[in-house]
N, C-alpha and C. Protein backbone atom coordinates (compact mmCIF):
# COMPACT_ATOMS: atom_id res chain seq x y z
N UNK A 1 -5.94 7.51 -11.89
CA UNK A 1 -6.87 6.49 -12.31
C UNK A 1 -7.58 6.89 -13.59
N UNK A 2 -7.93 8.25 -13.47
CA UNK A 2 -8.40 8.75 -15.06
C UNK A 2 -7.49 8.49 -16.83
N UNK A 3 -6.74 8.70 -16.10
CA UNK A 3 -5.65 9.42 -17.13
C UNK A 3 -5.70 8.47 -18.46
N UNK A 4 -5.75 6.86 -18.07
CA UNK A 4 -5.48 5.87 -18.57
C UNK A 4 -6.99 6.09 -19.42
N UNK A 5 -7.87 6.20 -18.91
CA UNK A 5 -9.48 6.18 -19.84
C UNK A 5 -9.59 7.62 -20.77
N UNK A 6 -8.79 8.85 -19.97
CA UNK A 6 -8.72 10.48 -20.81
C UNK A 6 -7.94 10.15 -22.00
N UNK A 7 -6.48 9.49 -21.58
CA UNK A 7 -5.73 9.24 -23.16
C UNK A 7 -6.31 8.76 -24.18
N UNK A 8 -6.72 7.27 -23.63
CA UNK A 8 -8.13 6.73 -25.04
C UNK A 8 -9.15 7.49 -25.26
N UNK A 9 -10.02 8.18 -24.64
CA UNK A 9 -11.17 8.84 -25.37
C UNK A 9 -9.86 10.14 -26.20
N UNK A 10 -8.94 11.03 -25.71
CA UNK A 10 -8.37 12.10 -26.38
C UNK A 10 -7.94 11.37 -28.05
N UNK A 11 -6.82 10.11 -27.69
CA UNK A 11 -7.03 9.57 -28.74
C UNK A 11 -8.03 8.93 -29.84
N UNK A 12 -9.26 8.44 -29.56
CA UNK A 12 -10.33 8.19 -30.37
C UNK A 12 -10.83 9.60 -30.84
N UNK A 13 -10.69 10.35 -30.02
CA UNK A 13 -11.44 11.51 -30.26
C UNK A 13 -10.87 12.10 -32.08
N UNK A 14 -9.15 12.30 -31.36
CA UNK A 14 -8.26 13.01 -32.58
C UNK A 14 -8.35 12.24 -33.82
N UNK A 15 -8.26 10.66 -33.22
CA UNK A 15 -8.90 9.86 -34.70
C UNK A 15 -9.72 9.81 -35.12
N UNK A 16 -11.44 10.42 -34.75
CA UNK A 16 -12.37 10.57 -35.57
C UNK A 16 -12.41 11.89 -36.25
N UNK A 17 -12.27 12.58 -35.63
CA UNK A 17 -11.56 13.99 -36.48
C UNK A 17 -11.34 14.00 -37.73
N UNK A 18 -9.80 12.79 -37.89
CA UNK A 18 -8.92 13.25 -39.22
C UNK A 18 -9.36 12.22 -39.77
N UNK A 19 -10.26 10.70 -39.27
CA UNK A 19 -10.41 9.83 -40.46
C UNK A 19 -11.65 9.11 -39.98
N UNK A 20 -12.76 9.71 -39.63
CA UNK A 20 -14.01 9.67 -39.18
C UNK A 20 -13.90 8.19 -37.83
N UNK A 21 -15.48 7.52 -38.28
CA UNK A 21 -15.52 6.09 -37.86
C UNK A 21 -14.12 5.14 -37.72
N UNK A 22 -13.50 5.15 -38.68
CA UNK A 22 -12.17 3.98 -38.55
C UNK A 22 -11.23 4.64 -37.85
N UNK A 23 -11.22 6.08 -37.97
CA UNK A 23 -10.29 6.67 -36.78
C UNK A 23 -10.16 6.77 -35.68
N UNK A 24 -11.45 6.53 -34.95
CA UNK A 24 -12.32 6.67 -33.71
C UNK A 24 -11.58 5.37 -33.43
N UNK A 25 -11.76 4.25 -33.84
CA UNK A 25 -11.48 3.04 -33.69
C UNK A 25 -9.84 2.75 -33.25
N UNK A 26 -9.07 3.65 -34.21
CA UNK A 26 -7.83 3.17 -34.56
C UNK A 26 -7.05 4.43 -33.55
N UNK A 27 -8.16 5.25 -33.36
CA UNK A 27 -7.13 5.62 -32.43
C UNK A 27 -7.61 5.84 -30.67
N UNK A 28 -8.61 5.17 -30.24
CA UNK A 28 -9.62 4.43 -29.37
C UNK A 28 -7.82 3.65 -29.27
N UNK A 29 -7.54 2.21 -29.76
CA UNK A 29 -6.57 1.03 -30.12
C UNK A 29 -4.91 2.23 -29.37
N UNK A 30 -5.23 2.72 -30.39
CA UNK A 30 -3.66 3.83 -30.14
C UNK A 30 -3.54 4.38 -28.94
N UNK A 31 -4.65 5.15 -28.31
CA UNK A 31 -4.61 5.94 -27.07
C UNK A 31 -4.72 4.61 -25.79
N UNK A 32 -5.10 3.33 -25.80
CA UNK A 32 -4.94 2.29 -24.71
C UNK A 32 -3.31 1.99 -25.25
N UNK A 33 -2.90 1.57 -25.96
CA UNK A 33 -1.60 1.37 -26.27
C UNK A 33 -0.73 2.62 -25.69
N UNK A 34 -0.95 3.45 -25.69
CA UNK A 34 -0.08 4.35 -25.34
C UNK A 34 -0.25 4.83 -24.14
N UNK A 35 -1.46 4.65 -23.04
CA UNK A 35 -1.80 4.20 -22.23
C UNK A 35 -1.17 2.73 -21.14
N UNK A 36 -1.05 2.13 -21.88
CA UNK A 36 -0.11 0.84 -21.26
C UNK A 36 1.59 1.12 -21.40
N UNK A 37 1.95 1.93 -22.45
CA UNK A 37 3.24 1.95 -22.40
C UNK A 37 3.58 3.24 -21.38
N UNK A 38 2.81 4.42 -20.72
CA UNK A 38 2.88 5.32 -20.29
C UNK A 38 2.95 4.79 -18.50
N UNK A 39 1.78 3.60 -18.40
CA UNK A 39 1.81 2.42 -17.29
C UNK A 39 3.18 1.86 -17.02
N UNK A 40 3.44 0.99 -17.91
CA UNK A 40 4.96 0.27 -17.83
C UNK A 40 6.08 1.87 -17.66
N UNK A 41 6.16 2.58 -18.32
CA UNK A 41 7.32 3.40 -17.78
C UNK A 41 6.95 4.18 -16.16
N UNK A 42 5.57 4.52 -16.20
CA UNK A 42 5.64 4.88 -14.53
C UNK A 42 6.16 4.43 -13.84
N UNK A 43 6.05 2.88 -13.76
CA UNK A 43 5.97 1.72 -13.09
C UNK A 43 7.28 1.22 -12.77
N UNK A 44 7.67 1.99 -14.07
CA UNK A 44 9.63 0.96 -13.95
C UNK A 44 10.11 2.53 -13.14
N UNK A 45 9.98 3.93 -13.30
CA UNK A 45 10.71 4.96 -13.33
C UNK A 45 10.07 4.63 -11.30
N UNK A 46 9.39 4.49 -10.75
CA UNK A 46 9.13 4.34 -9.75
C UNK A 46 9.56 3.12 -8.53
N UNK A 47 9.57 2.29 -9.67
CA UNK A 47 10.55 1.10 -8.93
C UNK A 47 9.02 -0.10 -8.56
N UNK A 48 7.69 0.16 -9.58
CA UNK A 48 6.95 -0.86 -8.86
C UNK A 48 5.67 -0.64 -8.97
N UNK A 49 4.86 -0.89 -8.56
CA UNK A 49 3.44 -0.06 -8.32
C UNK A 49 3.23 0.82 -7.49
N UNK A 50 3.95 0.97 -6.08
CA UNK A 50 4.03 1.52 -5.32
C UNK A 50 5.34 2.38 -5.16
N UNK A 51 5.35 3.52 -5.34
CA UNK A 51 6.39 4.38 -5.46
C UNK A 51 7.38 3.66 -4.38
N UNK A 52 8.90 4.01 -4.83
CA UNK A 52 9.98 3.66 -4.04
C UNK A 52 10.03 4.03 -3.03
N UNK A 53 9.60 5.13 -2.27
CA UNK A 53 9.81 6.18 -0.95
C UNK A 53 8.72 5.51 -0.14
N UNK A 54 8.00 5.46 -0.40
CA UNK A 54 6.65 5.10 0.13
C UNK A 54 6.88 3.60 0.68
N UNK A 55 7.24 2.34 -0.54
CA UNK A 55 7.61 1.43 0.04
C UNK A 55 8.44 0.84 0.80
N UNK A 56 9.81 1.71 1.14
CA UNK A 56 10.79 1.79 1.74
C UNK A 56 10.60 2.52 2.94
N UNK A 57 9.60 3.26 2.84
CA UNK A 57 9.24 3.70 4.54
C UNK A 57 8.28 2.97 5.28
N UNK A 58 7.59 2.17 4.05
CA UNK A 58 6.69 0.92 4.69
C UNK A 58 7.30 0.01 5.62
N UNK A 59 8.43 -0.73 4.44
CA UNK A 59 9.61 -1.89 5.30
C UNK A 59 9.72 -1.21 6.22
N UNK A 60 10.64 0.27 6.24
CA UNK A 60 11.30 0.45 7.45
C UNK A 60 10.32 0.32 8.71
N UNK A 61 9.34 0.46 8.76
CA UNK A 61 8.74 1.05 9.64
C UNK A 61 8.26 -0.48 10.20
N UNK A 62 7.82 -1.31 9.20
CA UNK A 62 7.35 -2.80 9.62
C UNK A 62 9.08 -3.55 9.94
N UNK A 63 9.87 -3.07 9.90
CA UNK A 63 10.98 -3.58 10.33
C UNK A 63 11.62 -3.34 11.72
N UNK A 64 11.30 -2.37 11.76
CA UNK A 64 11.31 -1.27 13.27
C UNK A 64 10.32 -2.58 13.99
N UNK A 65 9.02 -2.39 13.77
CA UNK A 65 7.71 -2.48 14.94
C UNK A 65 8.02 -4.38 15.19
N UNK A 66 8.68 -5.28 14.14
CA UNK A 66 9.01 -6.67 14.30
C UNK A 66 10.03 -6.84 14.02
N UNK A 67 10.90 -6.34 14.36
CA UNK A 67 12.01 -6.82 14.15
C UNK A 67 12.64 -7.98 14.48
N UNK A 68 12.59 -8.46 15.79
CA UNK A 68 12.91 -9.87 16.27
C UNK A 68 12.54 -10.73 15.49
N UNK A 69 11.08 -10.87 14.60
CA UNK A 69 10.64 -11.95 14.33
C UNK A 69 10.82 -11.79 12.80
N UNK A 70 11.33 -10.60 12.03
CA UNK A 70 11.98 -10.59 10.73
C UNK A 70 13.46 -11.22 10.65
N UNK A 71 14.00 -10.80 11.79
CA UNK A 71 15.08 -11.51 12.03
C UNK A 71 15.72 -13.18 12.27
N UNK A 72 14.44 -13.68 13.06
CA UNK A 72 14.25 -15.43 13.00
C UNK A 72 13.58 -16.07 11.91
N UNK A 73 13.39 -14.79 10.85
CA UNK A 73 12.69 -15.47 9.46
C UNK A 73 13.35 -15.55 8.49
N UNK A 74 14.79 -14.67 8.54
CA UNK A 74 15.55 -14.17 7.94
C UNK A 74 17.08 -14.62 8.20
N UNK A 75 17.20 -15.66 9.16
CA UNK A 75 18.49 -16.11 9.49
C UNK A 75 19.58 -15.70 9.03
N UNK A 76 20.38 -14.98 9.25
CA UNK A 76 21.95 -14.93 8.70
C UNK A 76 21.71 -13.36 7.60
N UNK A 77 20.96 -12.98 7.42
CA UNK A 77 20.83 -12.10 6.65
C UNK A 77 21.45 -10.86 6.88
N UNK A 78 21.65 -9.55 6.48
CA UNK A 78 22.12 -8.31 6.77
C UNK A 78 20.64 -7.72 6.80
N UNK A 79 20.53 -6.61 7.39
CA UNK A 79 19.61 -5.63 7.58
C UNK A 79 19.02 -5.37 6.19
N UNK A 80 19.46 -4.97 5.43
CA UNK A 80 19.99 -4.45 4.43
C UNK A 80 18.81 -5.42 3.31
N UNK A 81 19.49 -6.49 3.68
CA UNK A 81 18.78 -7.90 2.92
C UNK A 81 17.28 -7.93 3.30
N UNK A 82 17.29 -8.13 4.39
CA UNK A 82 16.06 -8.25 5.50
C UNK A 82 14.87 -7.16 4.69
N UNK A 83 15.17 -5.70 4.63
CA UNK A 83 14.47 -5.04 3.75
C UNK A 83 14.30 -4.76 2.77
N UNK A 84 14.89 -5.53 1.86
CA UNK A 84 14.67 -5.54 0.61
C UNK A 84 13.89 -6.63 0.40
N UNK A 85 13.47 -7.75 1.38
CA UNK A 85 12.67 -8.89 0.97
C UNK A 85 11.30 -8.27 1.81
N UNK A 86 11.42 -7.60 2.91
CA UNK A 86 9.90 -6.63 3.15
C UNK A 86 9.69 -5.93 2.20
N UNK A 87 10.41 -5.01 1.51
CA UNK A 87 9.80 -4.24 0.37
C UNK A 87 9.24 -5.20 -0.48
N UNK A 88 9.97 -5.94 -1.43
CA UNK A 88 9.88 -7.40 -2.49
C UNK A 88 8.26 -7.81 -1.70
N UNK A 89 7.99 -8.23 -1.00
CA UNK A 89 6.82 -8.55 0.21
C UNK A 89 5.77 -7.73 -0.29
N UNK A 90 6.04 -6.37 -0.39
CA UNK A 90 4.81 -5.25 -0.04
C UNK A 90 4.61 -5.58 -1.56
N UNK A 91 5.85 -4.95 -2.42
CA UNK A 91 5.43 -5.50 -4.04
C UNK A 91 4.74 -6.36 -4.49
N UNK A 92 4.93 -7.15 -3.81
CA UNK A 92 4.56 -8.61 -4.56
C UNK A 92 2.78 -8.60 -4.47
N UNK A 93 2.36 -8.23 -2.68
CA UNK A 93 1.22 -8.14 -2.32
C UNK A 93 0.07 -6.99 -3.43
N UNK A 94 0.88 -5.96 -3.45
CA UNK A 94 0.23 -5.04 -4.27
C UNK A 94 -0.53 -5.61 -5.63
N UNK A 95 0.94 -5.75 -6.22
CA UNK A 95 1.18 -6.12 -7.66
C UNK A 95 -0.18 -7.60 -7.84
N UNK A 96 -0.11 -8.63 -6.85
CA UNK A 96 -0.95 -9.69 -7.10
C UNK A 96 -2.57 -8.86 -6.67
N UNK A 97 -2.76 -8.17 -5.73
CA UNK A 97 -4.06 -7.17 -5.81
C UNK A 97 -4.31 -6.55 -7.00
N UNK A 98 -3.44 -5.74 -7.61
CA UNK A 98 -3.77 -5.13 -9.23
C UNK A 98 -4.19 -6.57 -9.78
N UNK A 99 -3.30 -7.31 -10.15
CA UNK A 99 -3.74 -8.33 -11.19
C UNK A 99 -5.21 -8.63 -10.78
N UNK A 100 -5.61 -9.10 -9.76
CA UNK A 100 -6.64 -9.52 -9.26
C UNK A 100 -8.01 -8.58 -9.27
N UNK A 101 -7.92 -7.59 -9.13
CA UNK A 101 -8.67 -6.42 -9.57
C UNK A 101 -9.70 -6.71 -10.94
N UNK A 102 -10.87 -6.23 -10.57
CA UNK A 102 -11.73 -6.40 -11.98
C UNK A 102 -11.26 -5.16 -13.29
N UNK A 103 -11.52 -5.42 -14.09
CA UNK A 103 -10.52 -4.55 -15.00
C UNK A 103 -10.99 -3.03 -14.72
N UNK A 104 -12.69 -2.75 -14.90
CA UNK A 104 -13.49 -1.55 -14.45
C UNK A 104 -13.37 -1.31 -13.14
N UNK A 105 -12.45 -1.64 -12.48
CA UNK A 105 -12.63 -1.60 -10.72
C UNK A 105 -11.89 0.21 -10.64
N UNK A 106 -12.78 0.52 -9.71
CA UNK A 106 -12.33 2.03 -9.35
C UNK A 106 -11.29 2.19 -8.35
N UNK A 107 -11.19 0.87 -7.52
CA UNK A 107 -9.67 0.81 -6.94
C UNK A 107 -8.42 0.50 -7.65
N UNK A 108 -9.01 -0.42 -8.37
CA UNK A 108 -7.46 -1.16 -9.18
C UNK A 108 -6.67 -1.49 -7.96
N UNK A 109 -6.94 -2.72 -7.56
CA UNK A 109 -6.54 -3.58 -6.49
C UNK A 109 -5.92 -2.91 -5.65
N UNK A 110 -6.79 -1.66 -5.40
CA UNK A 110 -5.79 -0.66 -3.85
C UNK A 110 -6.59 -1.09 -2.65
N UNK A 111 -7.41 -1.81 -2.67
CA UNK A 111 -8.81 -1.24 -1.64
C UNK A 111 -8.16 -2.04 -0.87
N UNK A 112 -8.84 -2.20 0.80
CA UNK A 112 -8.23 -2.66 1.97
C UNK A 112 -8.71 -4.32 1.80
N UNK A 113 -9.65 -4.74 0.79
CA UNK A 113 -10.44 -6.03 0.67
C UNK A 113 -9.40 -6.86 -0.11
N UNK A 114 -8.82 -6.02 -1.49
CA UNK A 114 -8.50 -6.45 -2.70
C UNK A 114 -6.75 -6.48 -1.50
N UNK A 115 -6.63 -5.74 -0.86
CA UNK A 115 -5.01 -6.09 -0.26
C UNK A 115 -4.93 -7.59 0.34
N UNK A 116 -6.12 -7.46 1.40
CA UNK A 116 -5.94 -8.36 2.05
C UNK A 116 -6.30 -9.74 1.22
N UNK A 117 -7.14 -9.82 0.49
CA UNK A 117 -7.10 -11.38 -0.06
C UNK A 117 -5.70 -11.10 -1.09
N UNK A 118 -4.94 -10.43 -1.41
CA UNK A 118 -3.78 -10.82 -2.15
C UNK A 118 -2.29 -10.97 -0.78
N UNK A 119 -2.84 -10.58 0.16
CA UNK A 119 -2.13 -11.04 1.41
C UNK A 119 -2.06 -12.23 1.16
N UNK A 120 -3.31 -12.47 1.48
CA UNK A 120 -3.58 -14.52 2.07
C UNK A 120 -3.54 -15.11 1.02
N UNK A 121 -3.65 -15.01 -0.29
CA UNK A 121 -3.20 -15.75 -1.15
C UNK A 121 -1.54 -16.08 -1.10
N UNK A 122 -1.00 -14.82 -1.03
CA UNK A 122 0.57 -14.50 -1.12
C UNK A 122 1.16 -15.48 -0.17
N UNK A 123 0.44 -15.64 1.04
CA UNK A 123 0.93 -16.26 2.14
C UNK A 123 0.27 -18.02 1.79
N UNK A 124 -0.42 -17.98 1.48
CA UNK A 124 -0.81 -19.51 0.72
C UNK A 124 0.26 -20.43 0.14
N UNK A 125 0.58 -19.19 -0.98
CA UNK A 125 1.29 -19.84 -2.04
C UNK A 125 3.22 -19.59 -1.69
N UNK A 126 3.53 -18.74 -0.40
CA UNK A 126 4.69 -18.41 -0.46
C UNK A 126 5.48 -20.40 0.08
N UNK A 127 6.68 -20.12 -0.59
CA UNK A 127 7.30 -21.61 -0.16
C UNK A 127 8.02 -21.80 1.31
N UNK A 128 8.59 -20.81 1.78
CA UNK A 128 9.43 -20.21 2.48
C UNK A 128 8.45 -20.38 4.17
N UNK A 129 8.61 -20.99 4.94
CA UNK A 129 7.76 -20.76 6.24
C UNK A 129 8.34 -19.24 6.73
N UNK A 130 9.37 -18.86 6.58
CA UNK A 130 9.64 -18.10 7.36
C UNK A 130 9.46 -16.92 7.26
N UNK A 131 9.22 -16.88 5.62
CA UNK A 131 8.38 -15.99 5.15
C UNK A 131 6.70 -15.66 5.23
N UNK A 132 6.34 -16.97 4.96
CA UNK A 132 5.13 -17.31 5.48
C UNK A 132 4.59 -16.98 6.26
N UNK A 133 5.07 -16.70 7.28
CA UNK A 133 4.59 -16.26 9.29
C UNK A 133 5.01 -14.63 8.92
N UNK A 134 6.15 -14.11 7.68
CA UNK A 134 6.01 -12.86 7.89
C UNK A 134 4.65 -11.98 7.06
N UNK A 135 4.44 -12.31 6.29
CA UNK A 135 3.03 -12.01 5.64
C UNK A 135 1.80 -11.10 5.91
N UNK A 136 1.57 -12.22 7.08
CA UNK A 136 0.18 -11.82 7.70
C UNK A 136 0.27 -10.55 8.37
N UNK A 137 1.72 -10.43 9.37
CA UNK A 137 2.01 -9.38 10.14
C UNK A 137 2.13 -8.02 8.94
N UNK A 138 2.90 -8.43 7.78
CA UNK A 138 2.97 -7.27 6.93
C UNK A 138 1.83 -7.23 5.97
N UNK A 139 0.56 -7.58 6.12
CA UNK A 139 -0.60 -7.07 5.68
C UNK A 139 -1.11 -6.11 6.48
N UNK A 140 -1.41 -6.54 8.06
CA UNK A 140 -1.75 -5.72 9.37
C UNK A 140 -1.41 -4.65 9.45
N UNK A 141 0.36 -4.45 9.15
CA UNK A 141 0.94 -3.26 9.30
C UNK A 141 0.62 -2.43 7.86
N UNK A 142 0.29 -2.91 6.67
CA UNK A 142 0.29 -2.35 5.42
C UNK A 142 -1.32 -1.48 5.90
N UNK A 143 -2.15 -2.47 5.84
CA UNK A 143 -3.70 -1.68 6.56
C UNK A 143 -3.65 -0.81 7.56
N UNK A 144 -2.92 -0.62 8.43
CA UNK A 144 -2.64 0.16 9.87
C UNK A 144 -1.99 0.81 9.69
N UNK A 145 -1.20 1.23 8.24
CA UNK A 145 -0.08 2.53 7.99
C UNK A 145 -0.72 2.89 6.76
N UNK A 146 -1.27 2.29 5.86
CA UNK A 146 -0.98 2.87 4.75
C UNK A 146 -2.92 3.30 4.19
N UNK A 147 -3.90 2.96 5.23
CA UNK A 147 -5.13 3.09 5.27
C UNK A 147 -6.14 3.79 5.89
């Protein structure tokens, strides 16, 4: 959570150094830029916001504990399929908590508040009933495993 605010002050810092006031500035600008691109490659090299391992032991585990009722949501699907739309699920939930997050927030849409209203939004806006009914259960289990 630091790292992103240490790069910009290191960078403003090195830019007031070598080119006073306008450096501070320009490289304040440089160290968030390089900061966001350091974001986007975590993010892709991880598979998400939520590391790959982590979210894949999430599904499994919320796939295990409901299975019957992933399965009548999921008609015709392979296993296979089935958890890759629980993972896609956990992503999606996360990812709409970050966005939602105040920018200064010290969680950055991790907290158990900021999950759950990007749950019930998620489940608001999903089109899919059958997805819909799976949601709620994979917020419960996200708070009860991962909190």
């Amino acid at each position: 959570m630091m790292v992103p605010i240490l790069t910009i002050v290191l960078c403003a810092f090195a830019g007031f150094l070598i080119y006073g006031v306008v450096g501070l500035i320009g490289g304040a600008a440089a160290g968030w830029v390089l900061s966001m691109l350091i974001g986007i490659v975590a993010t892709a090299w991880s598979g998400g916001l939520l590391p790959r391992k982590e979210r894949k032991r999430v599904a499994l585990l919320f796939y295990m504990d409901h299975q019957p009722m992933v399965d009548s949501c999921t008609m015709g699907m392979t296993k296979q399929q089935e958890l890759r739309i629980v993972e896609g699920l956990i992503e999606r939930i996360f990812r709409r908590a970050t966005l939602a997050a105040p920018m200064i927030s010290k969680s950055m849409g991790m907290s158990r508040a900021e999950v759950e209203e990007a749950a019930r939004i998620e489940a608001t806006e999903e089109k899919d009933p059958g997805i819909r009914q799976l949601i709620p259960l994979l917020k419960d289990h996200i708070l009860r495993t991962m909190y």
